[in-house]
Protein backbone atom coordinates (compact mmCIF):
# COMPACT_ATOMS: atom_id res chain seq x y z
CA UNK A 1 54.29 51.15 88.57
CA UNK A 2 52.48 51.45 85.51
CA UNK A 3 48.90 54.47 85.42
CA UNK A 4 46.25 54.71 83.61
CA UNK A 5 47.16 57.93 81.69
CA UNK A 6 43.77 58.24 80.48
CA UNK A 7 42.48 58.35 83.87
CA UNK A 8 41.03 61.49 84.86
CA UNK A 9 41.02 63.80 87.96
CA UNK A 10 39.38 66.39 90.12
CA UNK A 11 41.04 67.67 93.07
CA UNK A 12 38.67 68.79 95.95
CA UNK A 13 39.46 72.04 97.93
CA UNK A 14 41.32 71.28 100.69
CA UNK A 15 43.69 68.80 98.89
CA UNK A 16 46.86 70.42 97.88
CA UNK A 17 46.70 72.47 95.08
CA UNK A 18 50.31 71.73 93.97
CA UNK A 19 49.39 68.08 93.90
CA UNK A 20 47.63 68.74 90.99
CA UNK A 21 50.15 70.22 89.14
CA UNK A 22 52.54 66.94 89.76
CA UNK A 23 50.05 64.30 88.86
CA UNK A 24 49.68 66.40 85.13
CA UNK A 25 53.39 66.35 85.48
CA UNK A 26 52.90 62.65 85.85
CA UNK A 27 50.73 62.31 82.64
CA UNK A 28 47.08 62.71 84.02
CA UNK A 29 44.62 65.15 83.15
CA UNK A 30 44.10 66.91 86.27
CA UNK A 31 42.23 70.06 87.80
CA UNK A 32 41.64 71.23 91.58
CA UNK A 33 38.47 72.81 92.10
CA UNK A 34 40.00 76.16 92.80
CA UNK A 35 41.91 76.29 89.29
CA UNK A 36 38.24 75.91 87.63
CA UNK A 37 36.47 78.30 90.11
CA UNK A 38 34.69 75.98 92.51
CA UNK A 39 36.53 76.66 95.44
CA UNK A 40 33.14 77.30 97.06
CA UNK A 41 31.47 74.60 95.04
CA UNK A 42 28.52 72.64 97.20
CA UNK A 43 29.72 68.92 96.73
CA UNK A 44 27.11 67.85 94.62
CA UNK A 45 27.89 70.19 92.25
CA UNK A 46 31.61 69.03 92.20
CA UNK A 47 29.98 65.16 91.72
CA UNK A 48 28.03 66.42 89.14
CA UNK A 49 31.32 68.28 87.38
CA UNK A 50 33.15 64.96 88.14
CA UNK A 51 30.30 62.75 86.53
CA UNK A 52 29.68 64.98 83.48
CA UNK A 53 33.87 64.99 82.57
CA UNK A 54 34.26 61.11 83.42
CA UNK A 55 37.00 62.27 86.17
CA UNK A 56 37.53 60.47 89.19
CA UNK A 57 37.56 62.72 92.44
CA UNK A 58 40.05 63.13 95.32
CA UNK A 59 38.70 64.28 98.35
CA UNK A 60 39.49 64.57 102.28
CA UNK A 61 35.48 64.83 102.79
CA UNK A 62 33.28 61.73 103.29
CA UNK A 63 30.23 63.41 102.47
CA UNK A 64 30.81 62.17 98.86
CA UNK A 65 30.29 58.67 99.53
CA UNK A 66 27.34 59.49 101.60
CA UNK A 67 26.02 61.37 98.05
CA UNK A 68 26.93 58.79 96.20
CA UNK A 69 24.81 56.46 98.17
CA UNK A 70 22.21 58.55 98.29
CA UNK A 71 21.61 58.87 94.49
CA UNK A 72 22.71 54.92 94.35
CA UNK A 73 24.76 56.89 91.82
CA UNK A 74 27.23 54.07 89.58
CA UNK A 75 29.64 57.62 88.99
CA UNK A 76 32.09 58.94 89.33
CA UNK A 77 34.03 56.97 91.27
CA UNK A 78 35.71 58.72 94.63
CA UNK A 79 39.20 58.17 96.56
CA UNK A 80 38.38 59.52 100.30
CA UNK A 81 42.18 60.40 101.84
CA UNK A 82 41.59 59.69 105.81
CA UNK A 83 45.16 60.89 106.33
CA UNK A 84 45.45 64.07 107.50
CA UNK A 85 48.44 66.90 107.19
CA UNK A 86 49.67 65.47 103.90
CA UNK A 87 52.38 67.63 101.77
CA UNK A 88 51.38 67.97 98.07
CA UNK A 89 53.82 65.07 96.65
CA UNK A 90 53.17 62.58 99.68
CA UNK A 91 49.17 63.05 98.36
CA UNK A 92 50.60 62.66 94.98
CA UNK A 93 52.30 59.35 95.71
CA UNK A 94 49.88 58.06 97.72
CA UNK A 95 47.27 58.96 95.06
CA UNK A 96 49.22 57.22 92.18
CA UNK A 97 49.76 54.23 94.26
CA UNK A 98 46.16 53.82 95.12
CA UNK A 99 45.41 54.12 91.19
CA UNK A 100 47.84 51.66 90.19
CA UNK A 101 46.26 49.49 92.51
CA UNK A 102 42.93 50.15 92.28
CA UNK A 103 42.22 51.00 88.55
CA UNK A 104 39.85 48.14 87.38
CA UNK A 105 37.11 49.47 90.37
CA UNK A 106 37.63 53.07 89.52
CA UNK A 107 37.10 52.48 86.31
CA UNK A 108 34.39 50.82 86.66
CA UNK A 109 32.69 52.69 89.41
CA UNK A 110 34.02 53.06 93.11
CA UNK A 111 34.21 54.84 96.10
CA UNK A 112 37.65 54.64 97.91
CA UNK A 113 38.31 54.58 101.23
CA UNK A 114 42.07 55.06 102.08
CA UNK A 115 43.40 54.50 105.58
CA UNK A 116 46.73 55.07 107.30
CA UNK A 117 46.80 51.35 107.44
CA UNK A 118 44.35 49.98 104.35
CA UNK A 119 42.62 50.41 101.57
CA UNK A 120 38.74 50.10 101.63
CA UNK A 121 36.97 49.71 98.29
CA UNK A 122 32.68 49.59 97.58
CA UNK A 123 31.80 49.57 94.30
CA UNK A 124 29.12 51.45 92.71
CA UNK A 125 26.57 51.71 93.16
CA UNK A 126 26.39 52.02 97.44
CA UNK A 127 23.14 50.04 98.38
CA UNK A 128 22.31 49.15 102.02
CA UNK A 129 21.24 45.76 102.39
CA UNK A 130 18.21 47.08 103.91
């Protein structure tokens, strides 16, 4: 599996914080909101972090796609993990995989729905059809 080492991360509290130290182990540049003190961090804030770096965020919380709607924002691009209970480097291979397979969209503006049993992928920006 070949990455896009010049991909960027942030890691949103309650993903491991471990798993951040093996994808940097893997070659990305990668930081969990508690390592940059924003454990308490109000998600927009963390989008805004994200956005202003050019890092793609991990997350277990949907409320980031619903921001990103919102704001019909076109970044950054977010991976939502629907798979709960995960050990550090299960997230980490999960996360790689998903990047390997999903790299042109996030880097190009995505939010990323993964699923015990698929993949879902919107690009930026969200609009209803309303």
């Amino acid at each position: 599996m070949s990455y896009p080492i010049d991909m960027k991360l942030l890691l949103d509290q309650g993903l491991p914080l471990s798993a951040a130290a093996l994808l940097r182990d893997a070659g990305f540049d990668t930081i969990h909101v508690s390592e940059i003190g924003m454990s308490e961090a109000e998600d927009t804030e963390i989008i805004q972090r994200a956005k202003d770096e050019e890092r793609v965020v991990g997350t277990l919380d949907a409320d980031f796609h619903t921001l990103l709607a919102l704001d019909a924002a076109i970044s950054p691009s977010v991976i939502r993990i629907r798979i709960e209970r995960l050990r550090a480097q299960a997230f980490t291979d999960l996360l790689l995989m998903v990047i390997s397979e999903c790299e042109a969209e996030l880097s190009q503006g995505a939010a990323i729905t993964v699923e015990p049993s698929r993949i879902r992928i919107r690009r930026l920006p969200l609009l209803s059809d309303v």
